[in-house]
Protein backbone atom coordinates (compact mmCIF):
# COMPACT_ATOMS: atom_id res chain seq x y z
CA UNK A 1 26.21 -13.95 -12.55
CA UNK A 2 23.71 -16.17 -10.57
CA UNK A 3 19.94 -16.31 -10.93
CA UNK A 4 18.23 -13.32 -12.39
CA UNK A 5 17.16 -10.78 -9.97
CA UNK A 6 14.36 -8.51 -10.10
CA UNK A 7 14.03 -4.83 -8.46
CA UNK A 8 10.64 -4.60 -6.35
CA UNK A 9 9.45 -2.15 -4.15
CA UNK A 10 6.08 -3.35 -1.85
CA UNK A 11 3.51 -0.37 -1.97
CA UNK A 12 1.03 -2.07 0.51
CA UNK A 13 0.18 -5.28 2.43
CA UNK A 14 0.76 -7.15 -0.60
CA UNK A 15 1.24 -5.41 -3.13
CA UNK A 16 4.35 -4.95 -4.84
CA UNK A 17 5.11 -2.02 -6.41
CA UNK A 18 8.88 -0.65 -7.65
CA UNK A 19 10.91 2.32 -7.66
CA UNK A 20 13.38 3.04 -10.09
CA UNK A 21 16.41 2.87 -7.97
CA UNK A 22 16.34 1.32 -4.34
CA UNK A 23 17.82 4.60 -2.45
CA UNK A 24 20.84 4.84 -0.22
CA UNK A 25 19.65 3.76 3.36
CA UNK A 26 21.55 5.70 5.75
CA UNK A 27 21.29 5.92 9.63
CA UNK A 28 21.68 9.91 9.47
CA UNK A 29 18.70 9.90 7.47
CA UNK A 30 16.51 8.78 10.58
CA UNK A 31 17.14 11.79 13.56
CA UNK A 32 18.94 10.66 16.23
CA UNK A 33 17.52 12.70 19.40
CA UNK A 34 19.18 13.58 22.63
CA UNK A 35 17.29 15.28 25.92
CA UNK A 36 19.19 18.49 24.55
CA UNK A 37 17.53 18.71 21.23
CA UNK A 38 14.08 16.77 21.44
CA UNK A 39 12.51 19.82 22.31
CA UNK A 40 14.36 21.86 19.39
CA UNK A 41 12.43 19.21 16.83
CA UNK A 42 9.52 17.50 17.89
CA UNK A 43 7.08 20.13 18.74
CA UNK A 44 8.12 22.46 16.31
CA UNK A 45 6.33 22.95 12.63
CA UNK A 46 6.26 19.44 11.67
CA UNK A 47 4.54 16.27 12.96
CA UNK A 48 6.93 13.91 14.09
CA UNK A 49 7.22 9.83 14.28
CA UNK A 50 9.76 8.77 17.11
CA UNK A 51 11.18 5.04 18.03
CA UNK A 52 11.83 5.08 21.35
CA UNK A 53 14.29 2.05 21.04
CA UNK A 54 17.25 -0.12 23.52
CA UNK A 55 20.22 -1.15 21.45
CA UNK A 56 22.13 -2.69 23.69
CA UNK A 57 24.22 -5.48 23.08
CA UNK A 58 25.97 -7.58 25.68
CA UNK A 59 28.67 -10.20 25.73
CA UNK A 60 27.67 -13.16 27.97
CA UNK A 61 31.57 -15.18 26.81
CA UNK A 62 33.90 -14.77 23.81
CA UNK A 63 31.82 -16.92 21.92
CA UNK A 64 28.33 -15.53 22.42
CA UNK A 65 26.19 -12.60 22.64
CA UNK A 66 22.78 -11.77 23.40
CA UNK A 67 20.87 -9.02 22.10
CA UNK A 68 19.15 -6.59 24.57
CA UNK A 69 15.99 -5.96 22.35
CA UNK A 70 15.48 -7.93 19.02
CA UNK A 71 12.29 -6.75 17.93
CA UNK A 72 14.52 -3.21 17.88
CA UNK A 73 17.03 -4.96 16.13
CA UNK A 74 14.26 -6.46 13.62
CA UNK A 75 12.91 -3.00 13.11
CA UNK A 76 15.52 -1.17 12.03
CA UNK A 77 16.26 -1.56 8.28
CA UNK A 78 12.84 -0.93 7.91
CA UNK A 79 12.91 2.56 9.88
CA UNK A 80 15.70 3.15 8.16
CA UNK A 81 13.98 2.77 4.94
CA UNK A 82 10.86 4.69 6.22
CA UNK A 83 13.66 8.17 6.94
CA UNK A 84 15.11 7.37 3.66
CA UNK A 85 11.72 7.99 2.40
CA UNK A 86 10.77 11.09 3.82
CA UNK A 87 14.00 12.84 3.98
CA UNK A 88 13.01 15.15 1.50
CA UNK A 89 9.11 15.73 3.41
CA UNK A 90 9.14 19.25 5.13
CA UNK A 91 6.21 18.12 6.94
CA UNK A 92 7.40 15.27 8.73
CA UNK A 93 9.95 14.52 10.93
CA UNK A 94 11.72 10.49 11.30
CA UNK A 95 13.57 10.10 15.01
CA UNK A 96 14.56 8.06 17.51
CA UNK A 97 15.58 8.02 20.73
CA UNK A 98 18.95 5.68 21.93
CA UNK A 99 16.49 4.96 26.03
CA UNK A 100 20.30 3.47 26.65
CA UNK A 101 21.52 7.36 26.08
CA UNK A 102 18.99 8.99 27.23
CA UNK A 103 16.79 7.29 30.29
CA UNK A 104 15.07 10.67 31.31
CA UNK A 105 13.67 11.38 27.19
CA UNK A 106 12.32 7.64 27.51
CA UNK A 107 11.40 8.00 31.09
CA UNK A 108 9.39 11.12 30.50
CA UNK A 109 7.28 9.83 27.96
CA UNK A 110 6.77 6.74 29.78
CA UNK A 111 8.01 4.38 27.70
CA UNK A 112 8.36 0.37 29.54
CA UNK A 113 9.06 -1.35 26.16
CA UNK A 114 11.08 -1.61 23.30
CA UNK A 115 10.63 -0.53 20.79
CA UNK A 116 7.70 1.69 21.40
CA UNK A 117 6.85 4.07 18.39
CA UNK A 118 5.29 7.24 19.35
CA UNK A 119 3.77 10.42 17.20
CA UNK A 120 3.69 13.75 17.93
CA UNK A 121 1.30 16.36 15.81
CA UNK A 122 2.48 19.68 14.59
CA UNK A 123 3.02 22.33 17.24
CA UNK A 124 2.68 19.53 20.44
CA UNK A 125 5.36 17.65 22.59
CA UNK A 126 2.33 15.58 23.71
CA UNK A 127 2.13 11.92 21.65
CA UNK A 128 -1.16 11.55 20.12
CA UNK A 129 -1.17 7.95 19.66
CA UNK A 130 1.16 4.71 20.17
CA UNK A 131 1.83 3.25 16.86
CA UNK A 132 0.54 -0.70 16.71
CA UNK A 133 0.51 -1.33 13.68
CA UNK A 134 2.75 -3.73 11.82
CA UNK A 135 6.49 -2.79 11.83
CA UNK A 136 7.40 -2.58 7.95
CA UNK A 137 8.41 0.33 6.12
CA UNK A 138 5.56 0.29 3.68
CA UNK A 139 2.84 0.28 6.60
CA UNK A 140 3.82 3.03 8.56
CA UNK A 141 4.36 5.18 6.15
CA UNK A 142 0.90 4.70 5.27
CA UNK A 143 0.51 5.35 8.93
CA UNK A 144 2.61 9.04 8.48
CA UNK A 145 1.12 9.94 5.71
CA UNK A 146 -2.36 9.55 7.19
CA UNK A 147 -1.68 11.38 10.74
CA UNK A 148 1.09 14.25 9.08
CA UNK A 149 -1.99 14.55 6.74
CA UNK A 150 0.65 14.42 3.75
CA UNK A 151 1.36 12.14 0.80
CA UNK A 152 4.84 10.86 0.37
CA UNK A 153 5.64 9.50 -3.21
CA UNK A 154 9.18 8.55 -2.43
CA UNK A 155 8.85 4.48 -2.90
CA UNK A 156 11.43 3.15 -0.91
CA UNK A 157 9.21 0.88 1.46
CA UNK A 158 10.07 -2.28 2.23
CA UNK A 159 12.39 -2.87 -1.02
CA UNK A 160 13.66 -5.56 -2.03
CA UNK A 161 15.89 -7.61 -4.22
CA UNK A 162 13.48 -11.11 -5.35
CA UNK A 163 14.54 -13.67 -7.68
CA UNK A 164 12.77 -12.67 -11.08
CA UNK A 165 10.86 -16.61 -11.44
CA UNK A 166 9.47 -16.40 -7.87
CA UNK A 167 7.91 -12.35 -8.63
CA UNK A 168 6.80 -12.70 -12.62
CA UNK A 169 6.15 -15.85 -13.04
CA UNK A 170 3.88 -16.30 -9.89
CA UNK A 171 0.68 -18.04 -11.05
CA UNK A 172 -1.64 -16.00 -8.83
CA UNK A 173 -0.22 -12.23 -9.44
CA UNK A 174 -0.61 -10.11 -12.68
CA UNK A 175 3.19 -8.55 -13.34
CA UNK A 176 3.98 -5.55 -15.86
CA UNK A 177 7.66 -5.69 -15.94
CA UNK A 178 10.15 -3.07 -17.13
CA UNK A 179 13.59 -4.46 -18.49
CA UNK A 180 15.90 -0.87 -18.59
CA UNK A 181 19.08 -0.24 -19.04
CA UNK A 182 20.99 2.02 -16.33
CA UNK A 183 22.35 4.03 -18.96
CA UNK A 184 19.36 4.26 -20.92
CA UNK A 185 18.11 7.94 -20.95
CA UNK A 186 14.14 7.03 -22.18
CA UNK A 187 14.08 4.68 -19.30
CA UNK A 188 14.94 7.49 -16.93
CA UNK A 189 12.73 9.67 -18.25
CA UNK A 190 10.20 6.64 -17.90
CA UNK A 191 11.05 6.51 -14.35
CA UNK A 192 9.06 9.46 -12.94
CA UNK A 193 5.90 7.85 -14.58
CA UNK A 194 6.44 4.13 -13.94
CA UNK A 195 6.65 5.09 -10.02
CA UNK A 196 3.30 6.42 -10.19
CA UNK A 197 1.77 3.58 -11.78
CA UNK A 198 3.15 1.44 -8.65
CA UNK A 199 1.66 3.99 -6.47
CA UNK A 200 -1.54 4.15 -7.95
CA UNK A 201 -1.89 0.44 -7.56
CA UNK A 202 -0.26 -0.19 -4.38
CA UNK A 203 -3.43 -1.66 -2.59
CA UNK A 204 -4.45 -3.74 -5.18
CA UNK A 205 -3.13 -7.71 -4.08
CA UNK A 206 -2.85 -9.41 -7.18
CA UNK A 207 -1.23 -6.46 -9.29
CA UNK A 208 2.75 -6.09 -9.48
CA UNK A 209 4.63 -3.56 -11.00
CA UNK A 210 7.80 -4.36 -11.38
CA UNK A 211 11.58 -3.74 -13.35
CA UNK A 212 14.93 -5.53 -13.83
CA UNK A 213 18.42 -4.43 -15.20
CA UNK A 214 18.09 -6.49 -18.38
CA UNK A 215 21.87 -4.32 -19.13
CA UNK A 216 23.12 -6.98 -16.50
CA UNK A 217 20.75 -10.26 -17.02
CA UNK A 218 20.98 -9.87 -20.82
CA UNK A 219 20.47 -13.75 -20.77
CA UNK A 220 17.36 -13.19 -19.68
CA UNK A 221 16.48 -10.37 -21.94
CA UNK A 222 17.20 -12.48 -25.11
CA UNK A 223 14.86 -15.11 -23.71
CA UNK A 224 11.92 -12.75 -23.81
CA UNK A 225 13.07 -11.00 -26.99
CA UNK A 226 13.92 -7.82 -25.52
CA UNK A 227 16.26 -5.96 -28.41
CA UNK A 228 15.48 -2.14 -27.10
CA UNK A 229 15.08 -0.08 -23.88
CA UNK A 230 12.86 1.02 -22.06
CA UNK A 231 10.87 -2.40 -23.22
CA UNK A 232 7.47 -3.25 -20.85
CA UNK A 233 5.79 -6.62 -20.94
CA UNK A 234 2.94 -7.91 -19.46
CA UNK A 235 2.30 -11.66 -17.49
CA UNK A 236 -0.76 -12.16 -16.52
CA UNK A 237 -1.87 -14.86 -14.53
CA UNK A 238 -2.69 -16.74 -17.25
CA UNK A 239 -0.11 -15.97 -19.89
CA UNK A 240 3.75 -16.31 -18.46
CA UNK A 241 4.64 -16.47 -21.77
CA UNK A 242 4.28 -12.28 -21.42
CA UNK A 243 2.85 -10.25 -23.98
CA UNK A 244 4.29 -6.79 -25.38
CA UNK A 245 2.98 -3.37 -23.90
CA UNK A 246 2.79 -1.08 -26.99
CA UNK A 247 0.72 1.33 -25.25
CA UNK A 248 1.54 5.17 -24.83
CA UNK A 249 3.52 6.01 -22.13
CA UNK A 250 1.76 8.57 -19.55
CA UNK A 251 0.33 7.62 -16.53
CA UNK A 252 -3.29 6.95 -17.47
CA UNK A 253 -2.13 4.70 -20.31
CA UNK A 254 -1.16 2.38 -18.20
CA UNK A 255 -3.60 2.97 -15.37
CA UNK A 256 -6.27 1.68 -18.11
CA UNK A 257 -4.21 -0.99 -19.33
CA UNK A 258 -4.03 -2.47 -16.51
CA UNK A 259 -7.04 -1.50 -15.42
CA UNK A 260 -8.32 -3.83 -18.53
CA UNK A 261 -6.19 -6.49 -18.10
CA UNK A 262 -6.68 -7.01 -14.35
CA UNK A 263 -10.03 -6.32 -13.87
CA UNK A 264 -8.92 -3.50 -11.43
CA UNK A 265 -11.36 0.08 -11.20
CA UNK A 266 -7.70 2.91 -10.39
CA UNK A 267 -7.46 6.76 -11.60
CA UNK A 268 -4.44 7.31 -12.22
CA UNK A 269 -4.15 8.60 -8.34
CA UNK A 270 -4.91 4.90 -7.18
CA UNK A 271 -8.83 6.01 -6.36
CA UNK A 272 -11.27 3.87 -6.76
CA UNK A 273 -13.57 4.85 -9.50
CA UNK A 274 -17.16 3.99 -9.45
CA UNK A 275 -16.91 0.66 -11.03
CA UNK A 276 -15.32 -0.89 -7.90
CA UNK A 277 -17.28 -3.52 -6.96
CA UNK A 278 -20.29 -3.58 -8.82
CA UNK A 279 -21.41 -6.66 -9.88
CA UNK A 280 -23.68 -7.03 -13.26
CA UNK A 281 -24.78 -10.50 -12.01
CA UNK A 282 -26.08 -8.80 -9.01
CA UNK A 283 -27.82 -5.77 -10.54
CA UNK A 284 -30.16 -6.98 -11.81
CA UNK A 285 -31.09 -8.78 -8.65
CA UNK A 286 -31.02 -5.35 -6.77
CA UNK A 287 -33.55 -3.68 -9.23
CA UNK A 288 -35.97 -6.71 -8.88
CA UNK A 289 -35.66 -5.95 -5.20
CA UNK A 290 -36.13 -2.40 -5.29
CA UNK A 291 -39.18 -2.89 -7.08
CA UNK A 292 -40.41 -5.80 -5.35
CA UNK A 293 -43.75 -5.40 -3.28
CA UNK A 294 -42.94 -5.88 0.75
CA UNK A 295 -44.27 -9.69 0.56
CA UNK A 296 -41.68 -10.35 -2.62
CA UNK A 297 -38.70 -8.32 -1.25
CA UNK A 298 -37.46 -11.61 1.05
CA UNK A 299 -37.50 -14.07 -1.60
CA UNK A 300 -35.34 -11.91 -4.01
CA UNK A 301 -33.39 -11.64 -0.89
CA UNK A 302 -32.69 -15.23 -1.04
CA UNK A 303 -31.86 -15.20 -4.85
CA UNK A 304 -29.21 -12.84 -4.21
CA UNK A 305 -27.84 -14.99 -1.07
CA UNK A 306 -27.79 -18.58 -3.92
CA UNK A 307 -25.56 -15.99 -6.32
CA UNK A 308 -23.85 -15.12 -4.20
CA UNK A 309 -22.51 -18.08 -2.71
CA UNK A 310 -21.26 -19.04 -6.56
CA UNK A 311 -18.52 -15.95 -6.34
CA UNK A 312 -15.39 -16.53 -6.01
CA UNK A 313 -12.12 -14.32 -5.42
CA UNK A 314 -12.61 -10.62 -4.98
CA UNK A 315 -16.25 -11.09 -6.49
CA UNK A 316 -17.32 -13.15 -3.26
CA UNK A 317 -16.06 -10.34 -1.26
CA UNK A 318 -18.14 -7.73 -2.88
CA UNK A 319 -20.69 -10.09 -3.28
CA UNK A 320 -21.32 -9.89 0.82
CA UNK A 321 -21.17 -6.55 0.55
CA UNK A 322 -24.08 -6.86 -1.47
CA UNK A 323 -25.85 -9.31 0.71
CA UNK A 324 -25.68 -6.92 3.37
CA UNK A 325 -26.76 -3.48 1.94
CA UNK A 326 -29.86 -5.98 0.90
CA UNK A 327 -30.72 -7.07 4.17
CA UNK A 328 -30.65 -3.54 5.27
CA UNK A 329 -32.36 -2.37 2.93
CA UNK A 330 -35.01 -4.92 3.40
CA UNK A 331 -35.07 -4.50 7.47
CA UNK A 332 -34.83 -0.52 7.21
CA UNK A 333 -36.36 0.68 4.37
CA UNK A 334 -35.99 2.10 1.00
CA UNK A 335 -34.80 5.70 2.83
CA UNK A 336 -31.08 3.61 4.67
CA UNK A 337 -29.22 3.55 1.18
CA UNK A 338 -28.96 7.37 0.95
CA UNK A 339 -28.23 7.45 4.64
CA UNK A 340 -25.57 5.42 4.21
CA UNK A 341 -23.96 7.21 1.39
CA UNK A 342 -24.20 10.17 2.47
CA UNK A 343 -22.38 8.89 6.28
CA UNK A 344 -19.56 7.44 3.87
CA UNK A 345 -19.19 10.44 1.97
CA UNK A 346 -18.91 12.32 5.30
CA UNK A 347 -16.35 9.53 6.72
CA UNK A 348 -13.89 9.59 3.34
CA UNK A 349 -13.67 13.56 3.56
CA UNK A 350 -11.57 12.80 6.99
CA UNK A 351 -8.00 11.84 7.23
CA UNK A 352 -8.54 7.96 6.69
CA UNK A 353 -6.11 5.52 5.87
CA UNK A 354 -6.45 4.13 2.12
CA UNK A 355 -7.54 0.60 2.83
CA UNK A 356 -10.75 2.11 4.53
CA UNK A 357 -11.20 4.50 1.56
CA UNK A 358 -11.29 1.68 -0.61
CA UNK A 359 -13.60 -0.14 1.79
CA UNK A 360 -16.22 2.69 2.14
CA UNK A 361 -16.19 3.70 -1.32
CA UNK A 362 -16.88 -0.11 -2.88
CA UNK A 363 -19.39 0.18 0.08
CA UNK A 364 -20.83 3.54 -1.85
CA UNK A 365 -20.53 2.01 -5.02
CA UNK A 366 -22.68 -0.88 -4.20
CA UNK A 367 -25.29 0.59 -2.07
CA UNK A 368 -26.12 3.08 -5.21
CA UNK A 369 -27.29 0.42 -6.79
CA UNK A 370 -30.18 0.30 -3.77
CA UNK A 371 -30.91 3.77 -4.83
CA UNK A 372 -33.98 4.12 -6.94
């Protein structure tokens, strides 16, 4: 049967997160477009992402070939993935265009490179942008969802088959795995629900949420006791040994389990709550500064900069954020905290792609704390 393998799904830049079933990836699920019909669907009531994209493929003897455009070649299961993915999204179309086939549709919208990945808004046969962004399924989605202004659910980005010792029992990742049963009918009613627990913790690095067949590995179900199905377990970076999850089963069950375990602040949306990134160590430092006189604001100042250089992980990156909503709030007064809030506020009511959220609203978070 060979070594156990574990369904994953990555949700964001390193962050793995699973669907149920790894869909059929088909090539008719990505639009092929000809001069004839690009008109008839970009343009029309739906934005549009189009690879412009050279596939030839020529024969230099019998024994060797040499392909025209790799990075096309490269690209391609995972823009196949990305089609698979929003095939069922009204508001967004998946295309390419064969610049082989069809020289004028490539020559029109100047394209000198392959592949060169274009979007076109609702209603316009104008691109908006050039996408630059790195070429995996699971990015530009992110990318579609944030310029067709929609929010696809359908998890097939950048899937994968991993070997189940490299994924759970990685020393610097918290895991909750799944062992189902295809035939099982509580684990497909699970399903629905597990998916959105991936989603809502797709941009957190450390978290995985994960499931394997344990119907085929049943080895390696009896090795971690596993007698029923649906049955979830959790590894934490400390504990491979894995621990049972008894919990209830809806979507903010586990959202707070996790939440508990990992030291992660999710809704069960994947927003960042209020607790994200605040500090306790470094209250206390902010109210001393707050109500420090002008002459004893600096040297609090440099109590918070000895803390925190002693952080470590994710607490020595919030931990600069801190530093520098102090310094600010030393060099421009008591009145930039508010300012700042209120700018962020303003910023995450715009279209904005969820890494930023997350960046401004830890920002938020932390400069509250400046707020007397």
């Amino acid at each position: 049967m060979g070594r156990p393998q574990i369904w994953v799904g990555l949700a964001a830049v390193a962050v793995v997160a699973l669907a149920f079933a790894l869909p059929a990836l088909a090539d008719d699920d990505v639009l092929a477009l000809s001069e004839e019909t690009f008109e008839k669907e970009v343009g029309q009531d739906r934005g549009a992402l189009v690879e412009f994209f050279a596939p030839g493929v020529y024969i230099l003897s019998i024994f060797s070939f040499i392909c025209r455009c790799g990075h096309c070649k490269k690209l391609a299961p995972e823009y196949e993935k990305l089609g698979s993915s929003f095939k069922k999204a009204k508001s967004v179309l998946i295309a390419k265009v064969d610049c082989d086939e069809q020289k004028s549709v490539c020559t029109k919208y100047g394209v000198t490179g392959y592949p060169t990945i274009q979007w076109f808004p609702k209603g316009s046969l104008e691109p908006k942008c050039k996408y630059e962004g790195p070429r995996t399924a699971e990015d530009l989605a992110e990318f579609v969802n944030t310029e067709g202004d929609c929010d696809n659910s359908f998890k097939c980005c950048r899937a994968d088959i991993r070997d189940f010792d490299e994924i759970v029992l990685d020393g610097t990742k918290d895991v909750l795995v799944e062992f189902y049963a295809p035939w099982c009918g509580h684990c497909k009613s699970l399903a629905p629900t597990y998916e959105k627990v991936a989603t809502a913790f797709k941009m957190e690095d450390d978290v995985v949420i994960a499931n394997i067949d344990a119907d085929q590995y049943k080895d390696l179900a009896e090795k971690y006791g596993v007698s029923g199905y649906p049955t979830l377990k959790f590894f934490s970076k400390s504990n491979k040994a894995g621990e049972d999850y008894d919990g209830d089963r809806e979507v903010a069950d586990f959202v707070n389990f996790i939440n508990e375990k990992c030291g992660t602040s999710r809704d069960p949306k994947g927003q960042l709550t209020s607790k994200a990134g605040v500090l306790a160590s470094l209250d206390s430092l902010v109210k001393e500064i707050v109500t420090a006189g002008e002459a004893e604001k600096k040297a609090v100042f440099t109590r918070i900069e000895e803390e925190v250089e002693k952080l470590e992980g994710s607490s020595s990156r919030y931990g600069k954020v801190y530093l520098k909503a102090a310094k600010s709030y030393v060099d421009k007064g008591a009145a930039y905290p508010q300012k700042e809030i209120d700018r962020l506020q303003r910023m995450l009511e715009k279209s904005i792609n969820p890494s930023k959220a997350d960046e401004f609203v830890i920002k938020k978070n932390i400069l509250s704390k400046f707020v007397a």
